[in-house]
Protein backbone atom coordinates (compact mmCIF):
# COMPACT_ATOMS: atom_id res chain seq x y z
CA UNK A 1 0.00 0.00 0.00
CA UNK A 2 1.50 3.26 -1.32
CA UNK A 3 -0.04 5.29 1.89
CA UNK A 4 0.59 2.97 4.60
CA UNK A 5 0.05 4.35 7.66
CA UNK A 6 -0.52 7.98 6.53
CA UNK A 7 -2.86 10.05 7.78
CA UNK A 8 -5.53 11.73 5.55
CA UNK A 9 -8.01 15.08 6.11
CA UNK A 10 -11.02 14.84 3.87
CA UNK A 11 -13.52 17.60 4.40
CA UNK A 12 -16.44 17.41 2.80
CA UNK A 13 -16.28 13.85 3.32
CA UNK A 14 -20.16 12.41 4.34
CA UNK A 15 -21.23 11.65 1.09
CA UNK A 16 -20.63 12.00 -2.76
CA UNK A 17 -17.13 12.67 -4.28
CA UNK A 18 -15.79 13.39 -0.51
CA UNK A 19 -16.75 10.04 0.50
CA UNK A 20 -15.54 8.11 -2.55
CA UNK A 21 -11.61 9.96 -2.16
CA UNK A 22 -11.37 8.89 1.69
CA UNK A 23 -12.50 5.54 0.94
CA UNK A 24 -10.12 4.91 -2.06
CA UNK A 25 -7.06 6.52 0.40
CA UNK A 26 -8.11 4.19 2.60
CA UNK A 27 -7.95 1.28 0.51
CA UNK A 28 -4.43 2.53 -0.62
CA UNK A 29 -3.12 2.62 3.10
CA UNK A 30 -4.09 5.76 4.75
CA UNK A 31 -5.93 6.32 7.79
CA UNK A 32 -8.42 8.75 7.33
CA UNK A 33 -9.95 11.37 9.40
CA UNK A 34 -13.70 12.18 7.54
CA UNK A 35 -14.30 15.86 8.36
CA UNK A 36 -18.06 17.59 7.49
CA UNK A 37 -20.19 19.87 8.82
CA UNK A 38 -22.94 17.13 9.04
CA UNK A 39 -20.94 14.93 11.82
CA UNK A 40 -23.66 12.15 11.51
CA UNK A 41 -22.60 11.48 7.72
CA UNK A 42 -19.04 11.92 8.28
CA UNK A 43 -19.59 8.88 11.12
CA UNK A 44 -21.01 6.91 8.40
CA UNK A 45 -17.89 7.33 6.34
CA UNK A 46 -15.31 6.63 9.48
CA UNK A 47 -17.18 3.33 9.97
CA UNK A 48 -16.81 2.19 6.58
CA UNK A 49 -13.16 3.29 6.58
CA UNK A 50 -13.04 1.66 9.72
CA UNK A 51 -14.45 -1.76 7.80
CA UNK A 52 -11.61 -1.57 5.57
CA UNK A 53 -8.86 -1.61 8.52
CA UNK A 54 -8.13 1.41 8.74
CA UNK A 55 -7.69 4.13 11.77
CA UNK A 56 -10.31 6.30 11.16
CA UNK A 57 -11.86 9.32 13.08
CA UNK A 58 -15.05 12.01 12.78
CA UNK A 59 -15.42 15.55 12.87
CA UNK A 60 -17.71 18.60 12.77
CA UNK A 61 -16.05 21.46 10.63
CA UNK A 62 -17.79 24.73 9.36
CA UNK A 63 -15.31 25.67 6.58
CA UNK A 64 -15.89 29.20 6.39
CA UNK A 65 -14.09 29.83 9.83
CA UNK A 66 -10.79 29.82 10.63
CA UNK A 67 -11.26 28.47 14.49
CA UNK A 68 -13.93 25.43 13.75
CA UNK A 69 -10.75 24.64 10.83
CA UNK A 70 -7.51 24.86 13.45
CA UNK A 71 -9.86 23.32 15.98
CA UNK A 72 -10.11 20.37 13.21
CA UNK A 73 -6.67 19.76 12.23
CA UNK A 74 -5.74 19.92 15.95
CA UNK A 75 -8.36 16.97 16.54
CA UNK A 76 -7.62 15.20 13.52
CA UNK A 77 -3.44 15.07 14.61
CA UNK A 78 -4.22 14.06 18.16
CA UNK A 79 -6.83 11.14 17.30
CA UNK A 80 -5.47 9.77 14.12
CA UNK A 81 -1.92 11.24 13.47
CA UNK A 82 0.72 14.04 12.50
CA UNK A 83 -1.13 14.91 9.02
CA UNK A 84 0.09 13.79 5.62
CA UNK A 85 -2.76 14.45 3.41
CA UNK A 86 -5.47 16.95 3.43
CA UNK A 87 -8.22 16.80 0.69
CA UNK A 88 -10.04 20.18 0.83
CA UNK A 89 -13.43 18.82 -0.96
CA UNK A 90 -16.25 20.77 0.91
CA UNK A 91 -18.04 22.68 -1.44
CA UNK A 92 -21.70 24.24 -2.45
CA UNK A 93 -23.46 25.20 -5.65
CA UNK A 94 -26.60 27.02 -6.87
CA UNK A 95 -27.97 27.62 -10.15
CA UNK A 96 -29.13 30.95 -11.09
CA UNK A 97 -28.28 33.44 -13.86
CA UNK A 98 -26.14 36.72 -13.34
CA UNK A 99 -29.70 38.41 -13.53
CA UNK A 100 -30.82 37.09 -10.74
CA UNK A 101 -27.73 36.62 -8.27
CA UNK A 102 -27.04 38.70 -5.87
CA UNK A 103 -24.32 39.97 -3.29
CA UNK A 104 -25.16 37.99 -0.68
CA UNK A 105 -25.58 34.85 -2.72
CA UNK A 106 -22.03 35.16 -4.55
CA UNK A 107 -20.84 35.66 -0.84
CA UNK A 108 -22.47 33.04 0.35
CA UNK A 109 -21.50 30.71 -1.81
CA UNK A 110 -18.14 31.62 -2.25
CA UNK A 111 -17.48 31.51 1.53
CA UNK A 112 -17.43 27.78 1.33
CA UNK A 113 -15.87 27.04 -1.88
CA UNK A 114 -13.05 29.50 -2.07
CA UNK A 115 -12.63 31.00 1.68
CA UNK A 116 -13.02 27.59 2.86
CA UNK A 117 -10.13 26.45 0.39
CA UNK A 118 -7.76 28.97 1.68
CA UNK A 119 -8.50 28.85 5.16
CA UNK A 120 -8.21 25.07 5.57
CA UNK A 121 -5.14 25.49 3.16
CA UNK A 122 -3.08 27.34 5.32
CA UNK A 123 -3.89 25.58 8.35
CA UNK A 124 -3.02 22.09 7.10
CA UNK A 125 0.26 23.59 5.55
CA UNK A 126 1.50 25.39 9.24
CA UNK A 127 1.34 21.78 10.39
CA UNK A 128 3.49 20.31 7.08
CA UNK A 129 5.88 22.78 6.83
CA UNK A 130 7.65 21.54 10.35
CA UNK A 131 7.81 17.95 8.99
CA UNK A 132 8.96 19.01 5.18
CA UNK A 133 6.50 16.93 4.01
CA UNK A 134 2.53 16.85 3.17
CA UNK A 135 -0.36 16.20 0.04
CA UNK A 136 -2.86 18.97 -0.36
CA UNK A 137 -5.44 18.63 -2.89
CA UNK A 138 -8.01 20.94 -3.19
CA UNK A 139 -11.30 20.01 -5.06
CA UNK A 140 -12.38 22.32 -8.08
CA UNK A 141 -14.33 21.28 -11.02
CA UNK A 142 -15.21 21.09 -14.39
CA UNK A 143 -16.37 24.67 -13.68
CA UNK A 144 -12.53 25.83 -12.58
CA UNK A 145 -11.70 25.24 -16.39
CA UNK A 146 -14.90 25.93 -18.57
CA UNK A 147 -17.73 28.84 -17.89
CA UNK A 148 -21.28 27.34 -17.95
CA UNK A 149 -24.21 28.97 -17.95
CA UNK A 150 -26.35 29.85 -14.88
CA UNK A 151 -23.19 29.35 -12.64
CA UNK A 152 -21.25 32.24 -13.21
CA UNK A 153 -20.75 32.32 -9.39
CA UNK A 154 -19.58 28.59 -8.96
CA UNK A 155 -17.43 28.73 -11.67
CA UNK A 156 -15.71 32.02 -10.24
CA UNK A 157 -15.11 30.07 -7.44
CA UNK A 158 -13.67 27.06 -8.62
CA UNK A 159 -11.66 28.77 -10.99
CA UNK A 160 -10.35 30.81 -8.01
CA UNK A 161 -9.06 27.25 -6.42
CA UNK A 162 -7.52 25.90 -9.16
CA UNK A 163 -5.08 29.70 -9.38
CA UNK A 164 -4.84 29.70 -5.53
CA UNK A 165 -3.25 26.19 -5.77
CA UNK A 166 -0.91 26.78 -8.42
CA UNK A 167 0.44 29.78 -6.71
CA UNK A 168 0.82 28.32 -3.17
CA UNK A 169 2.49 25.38 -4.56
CA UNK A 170 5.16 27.17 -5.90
CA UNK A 171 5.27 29.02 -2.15
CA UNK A 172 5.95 25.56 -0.55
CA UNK A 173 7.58 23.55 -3.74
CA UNK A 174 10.96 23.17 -1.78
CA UNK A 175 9.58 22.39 1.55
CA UNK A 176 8.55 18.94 0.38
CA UNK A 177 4.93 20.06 -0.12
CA UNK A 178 2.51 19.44 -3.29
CA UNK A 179 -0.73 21.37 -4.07
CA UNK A 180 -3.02 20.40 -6.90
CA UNK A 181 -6.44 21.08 -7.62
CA UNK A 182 -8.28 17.89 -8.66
CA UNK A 183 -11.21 18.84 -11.66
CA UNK A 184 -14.23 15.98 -11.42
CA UNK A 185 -16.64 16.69 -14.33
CA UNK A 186 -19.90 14.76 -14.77
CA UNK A 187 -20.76 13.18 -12.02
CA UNK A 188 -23.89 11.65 -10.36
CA UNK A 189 -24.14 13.28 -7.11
CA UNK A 190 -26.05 16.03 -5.61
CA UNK A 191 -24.60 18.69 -8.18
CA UNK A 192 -25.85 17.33 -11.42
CA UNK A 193 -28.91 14.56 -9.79
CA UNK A 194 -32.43 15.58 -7.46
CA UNK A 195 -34.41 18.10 -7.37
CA UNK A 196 -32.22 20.90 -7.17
CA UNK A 197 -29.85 19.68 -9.64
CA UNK A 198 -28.00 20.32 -12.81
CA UNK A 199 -30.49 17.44 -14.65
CA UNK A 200 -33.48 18.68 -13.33
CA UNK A 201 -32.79 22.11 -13.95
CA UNK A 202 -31.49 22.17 -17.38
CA UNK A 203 -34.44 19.62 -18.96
CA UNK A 204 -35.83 20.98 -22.17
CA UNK A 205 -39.33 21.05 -22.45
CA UNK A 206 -41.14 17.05 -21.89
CA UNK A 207 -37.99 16.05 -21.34
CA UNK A 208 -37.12 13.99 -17.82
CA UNK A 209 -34.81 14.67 -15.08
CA UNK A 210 -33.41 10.69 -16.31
CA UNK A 211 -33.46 11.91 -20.01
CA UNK A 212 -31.74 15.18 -19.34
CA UNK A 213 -29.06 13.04 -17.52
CA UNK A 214 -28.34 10.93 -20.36
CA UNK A 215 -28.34 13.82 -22.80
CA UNK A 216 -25.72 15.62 -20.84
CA UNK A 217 -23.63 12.85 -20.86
CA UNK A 218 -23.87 12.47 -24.21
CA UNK A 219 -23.63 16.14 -25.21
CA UNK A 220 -20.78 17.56 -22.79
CA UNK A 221 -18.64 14.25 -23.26
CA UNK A 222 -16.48 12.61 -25.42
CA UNK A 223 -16.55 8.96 -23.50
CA UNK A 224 -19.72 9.15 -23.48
CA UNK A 225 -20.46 8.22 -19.16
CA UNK A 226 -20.55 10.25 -16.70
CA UNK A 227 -17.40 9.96 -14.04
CA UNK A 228 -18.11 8.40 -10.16
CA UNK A 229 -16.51 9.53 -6.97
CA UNK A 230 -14.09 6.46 -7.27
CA UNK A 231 -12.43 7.83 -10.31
CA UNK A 232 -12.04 11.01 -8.13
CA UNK A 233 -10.38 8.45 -5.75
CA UNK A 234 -7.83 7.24 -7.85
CA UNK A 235 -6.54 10.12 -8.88
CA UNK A 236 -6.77 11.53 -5.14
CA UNK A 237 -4.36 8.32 -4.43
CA UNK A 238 -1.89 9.50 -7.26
CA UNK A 239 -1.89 12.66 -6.73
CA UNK A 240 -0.89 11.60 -3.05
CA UNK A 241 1.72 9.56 -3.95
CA UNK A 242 3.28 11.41 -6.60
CA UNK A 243 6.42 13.18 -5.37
CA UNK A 244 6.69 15.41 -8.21
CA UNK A 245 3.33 16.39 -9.10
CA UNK A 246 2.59 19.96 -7.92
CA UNK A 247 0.54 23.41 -9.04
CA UNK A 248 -1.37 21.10 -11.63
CA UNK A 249 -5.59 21.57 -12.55
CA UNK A 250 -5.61 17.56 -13.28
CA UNK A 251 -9.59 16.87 -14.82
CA UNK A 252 -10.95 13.67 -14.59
CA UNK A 253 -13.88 14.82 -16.97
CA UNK A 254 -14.06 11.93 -19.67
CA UNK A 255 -12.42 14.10 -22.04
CA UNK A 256 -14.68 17.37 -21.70
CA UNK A 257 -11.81 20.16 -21.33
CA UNK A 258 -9.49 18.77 -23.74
């Protein structure tokens, strides 16, 4: 196992994309504290770490502020280990046009996805930089690499994460530290599937949520299928492991941004 006995921050990590990375580090070694601001969901994700072998540990985190973050790495060290990895994945979307979005909803919004980047950012690197050594990967999108319409304010957000890594990698690139932003495209969870999702919202007239999956898929990309949280895994698990991999936008997007 490539990770053996490392330990691994996941926020965002009670369901979805956050769930299938600390599941896949798992499986590759690490032990794996599951960090969200829903603590019953990131329990569910700690026991099945747990049912793979692997240390494992829960958390409540609010993102957006710097003292619920510290307060989390500090927990996450003492119950599980000096950190090696942090996957910053917790993130929030709306859909709306620039005609109807306002101040407090780009705010809002962007308080999780890109304050909530930095912030647990620099916390997990003050506790790397002693050691020379740590894995941060922050979670963009799709949306960090190609504008779509009705999310002008997600996409300003994940593009912000995917210039904010590249520049703090090359801050930290000779204190043994990598930062990459990790795109996922299409996937099936609660961005692009329900009732208040990408599907639902974008169906042309008759058409159902189901159908307005598939077309998507076929429409936006090349392969064909959407992606699932375990591809997000595996590329978690390289980026990880990969010594010198660092200030890279790596999508795993079935060919859409090429």
């Amino acid at each position: 196992m490539q990770l053996d006995n490392q330990t691994a921050l996941i926020t965002g990590a009670g369901r979805g994309i956050g769930q299938g990375i600390a599941l896949a580090l798992a499986q590759a070694g690490a032990n794996i504290v599951a960090a969200d601001v829903d603590l019953a969901i990131a329990e569910e994700t700690s026991e099945k770490v747990k049912a793979l072998g692997r240390k494992s540990a829960a958390i409540e985190v609010d993102v957006t502020q710097a003292d619920s973050i510290e307060a989390m790495v500090n927990e996450a060290e003492s119950r599980v280990g000096p950190l090696d990895i942090a996957v910053n994945n917790a993130g929030v979307i709306s859909i709306m046009g620039v005609d109807k979005l306002d101040a407090e909803k780009w705010d809002s919004l962007m308080a999780v996805n890109a304050r909530g980047v930095f912030l647990c950012t620099q916390a997990e690197i003050n506790v790397m930089r002693p050691r020379r050594f740590g894995r941060v990967i922050n979670v963009s999108s799709i949306c960090g690499k190609v504008g779509l319409p009705d999310l002008s304010h997600y996409c300003a957000s994940k593009f912000a994460v995917v210039g904010f890594s590249n520049a703090v990698a090359k801050e930290v690139a000779d204190e043994g530290i990598t930062v990459n932003a990790l795109c996922p495209g299409i996937v099936g969870t609660g961005m692009w599937r329900g009732e208040h999702g990408l599907a639902h919202a974008w169906r042309e007239e008759g058409e159902s949520e189901e159908d307005s999956w598939a077309r998507h898929q076929a429409t936006f990309l090349p392969q064909g299928v959407a992606q699932t949280p375990e591809d997000m895994g595996g590329l978690a698990v390289y980026l990880a492991s990969a010594e010198h991999v660092t200030g890279q936008a790596i999508a795993v997007d079935g060919g859409f941004s090429l």
